[in-house]
C-alpha atoms as a PDB file:
ATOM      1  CA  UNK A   1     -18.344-145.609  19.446  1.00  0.00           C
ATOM      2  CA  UNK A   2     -16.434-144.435  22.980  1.00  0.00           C
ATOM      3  CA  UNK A   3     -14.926-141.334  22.673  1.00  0.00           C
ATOM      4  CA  UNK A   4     -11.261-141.170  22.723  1.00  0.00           C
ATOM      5  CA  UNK A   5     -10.870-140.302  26.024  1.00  0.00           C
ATOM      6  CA  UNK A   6     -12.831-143.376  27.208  1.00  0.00           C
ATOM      7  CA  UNK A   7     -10.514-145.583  24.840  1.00  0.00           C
ATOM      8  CA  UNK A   8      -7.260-144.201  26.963  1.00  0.00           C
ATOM      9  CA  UNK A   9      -9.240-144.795  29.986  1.00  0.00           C
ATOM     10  CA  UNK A  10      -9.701-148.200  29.045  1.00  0.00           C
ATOM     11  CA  UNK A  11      -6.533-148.712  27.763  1.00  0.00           C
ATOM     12  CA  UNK A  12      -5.086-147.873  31.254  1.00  0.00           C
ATOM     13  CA  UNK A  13      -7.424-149.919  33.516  1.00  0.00           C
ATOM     14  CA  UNK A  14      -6.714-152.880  31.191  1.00  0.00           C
ATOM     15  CA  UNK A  15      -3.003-152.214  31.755  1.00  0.00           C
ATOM     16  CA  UNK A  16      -3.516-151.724  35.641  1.00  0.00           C
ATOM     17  CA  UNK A  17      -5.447-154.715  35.482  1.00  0.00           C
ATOM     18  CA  UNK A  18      -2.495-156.770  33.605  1.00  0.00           C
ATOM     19  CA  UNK A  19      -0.119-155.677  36.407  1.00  0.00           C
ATOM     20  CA  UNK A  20      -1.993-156.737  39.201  1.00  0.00           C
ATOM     21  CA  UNK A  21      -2.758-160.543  37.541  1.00  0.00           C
ATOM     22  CA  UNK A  22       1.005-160.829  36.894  1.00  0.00           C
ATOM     23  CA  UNK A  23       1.663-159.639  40.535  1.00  0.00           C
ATOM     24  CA  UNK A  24      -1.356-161.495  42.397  1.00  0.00           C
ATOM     25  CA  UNK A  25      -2.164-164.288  39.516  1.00  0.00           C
ATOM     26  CA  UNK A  26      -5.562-162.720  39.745  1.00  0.00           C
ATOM     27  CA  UNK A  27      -6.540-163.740  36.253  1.00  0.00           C
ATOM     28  CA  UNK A  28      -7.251-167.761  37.622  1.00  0.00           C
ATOM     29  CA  UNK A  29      -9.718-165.813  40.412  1.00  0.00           C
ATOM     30  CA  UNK A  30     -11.492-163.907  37.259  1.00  0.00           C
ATOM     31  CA  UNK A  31     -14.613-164.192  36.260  1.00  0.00           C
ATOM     32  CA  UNK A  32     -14.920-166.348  33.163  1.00  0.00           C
ATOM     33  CA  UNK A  33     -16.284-163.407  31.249  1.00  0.00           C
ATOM     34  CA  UNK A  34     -13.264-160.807  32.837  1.00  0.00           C
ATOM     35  CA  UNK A  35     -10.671-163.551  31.131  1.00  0.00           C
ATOM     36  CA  UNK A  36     -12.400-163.826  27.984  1.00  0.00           C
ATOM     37  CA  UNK A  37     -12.545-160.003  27.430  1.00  0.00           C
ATOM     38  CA  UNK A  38      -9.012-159.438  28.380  1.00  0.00           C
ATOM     39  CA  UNK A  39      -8.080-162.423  26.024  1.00  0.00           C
ATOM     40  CA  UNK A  40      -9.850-160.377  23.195  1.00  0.00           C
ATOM     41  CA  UNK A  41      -8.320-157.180  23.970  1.00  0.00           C
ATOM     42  CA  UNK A  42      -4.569-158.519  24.102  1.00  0.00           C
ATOM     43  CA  UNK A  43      -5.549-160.938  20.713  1.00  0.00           C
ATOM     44  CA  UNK A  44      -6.486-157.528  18.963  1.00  0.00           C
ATOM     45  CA  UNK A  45      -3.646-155.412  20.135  1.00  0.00           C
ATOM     46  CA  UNK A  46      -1.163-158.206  18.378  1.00  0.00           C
ATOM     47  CA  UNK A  47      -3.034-157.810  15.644  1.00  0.00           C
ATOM     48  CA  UNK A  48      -2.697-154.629  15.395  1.00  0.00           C
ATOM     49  CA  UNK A  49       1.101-154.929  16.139  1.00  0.00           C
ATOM     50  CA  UNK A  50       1.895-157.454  13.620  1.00  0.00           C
ATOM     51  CA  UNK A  51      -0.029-155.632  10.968  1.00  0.00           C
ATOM     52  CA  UNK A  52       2.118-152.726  11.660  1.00  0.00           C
ATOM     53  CA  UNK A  53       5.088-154.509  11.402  1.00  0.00           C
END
């Protein structure tokens, strides 16, 4: 289990990470595995959302 200060940490890499795609397209330069895990994260965050809704 990551501590919560390692889940913010993630939370803002992923986020720094989602700006620079949009801005460079990096995401078609990813690794297939980099794609795949940021697919996952932004599947379970709307999962989240939608259950809160």
């Amino acid at each position: 289990m990551a501590t919560s200060k390692q889940r913010a940490a993630g939370r803002k890499n992923i986020k720094k990470a989602a700006t620079a795609a949009k801005r460079k397209r990096t995401l078609t330069k990813l690794p297939k595995s980099t794609r795949t895990a940021l697919a996952k994260q932004a599947n379970k965050v709307k999962r989240s959302k939608a259950k809160a809704r």
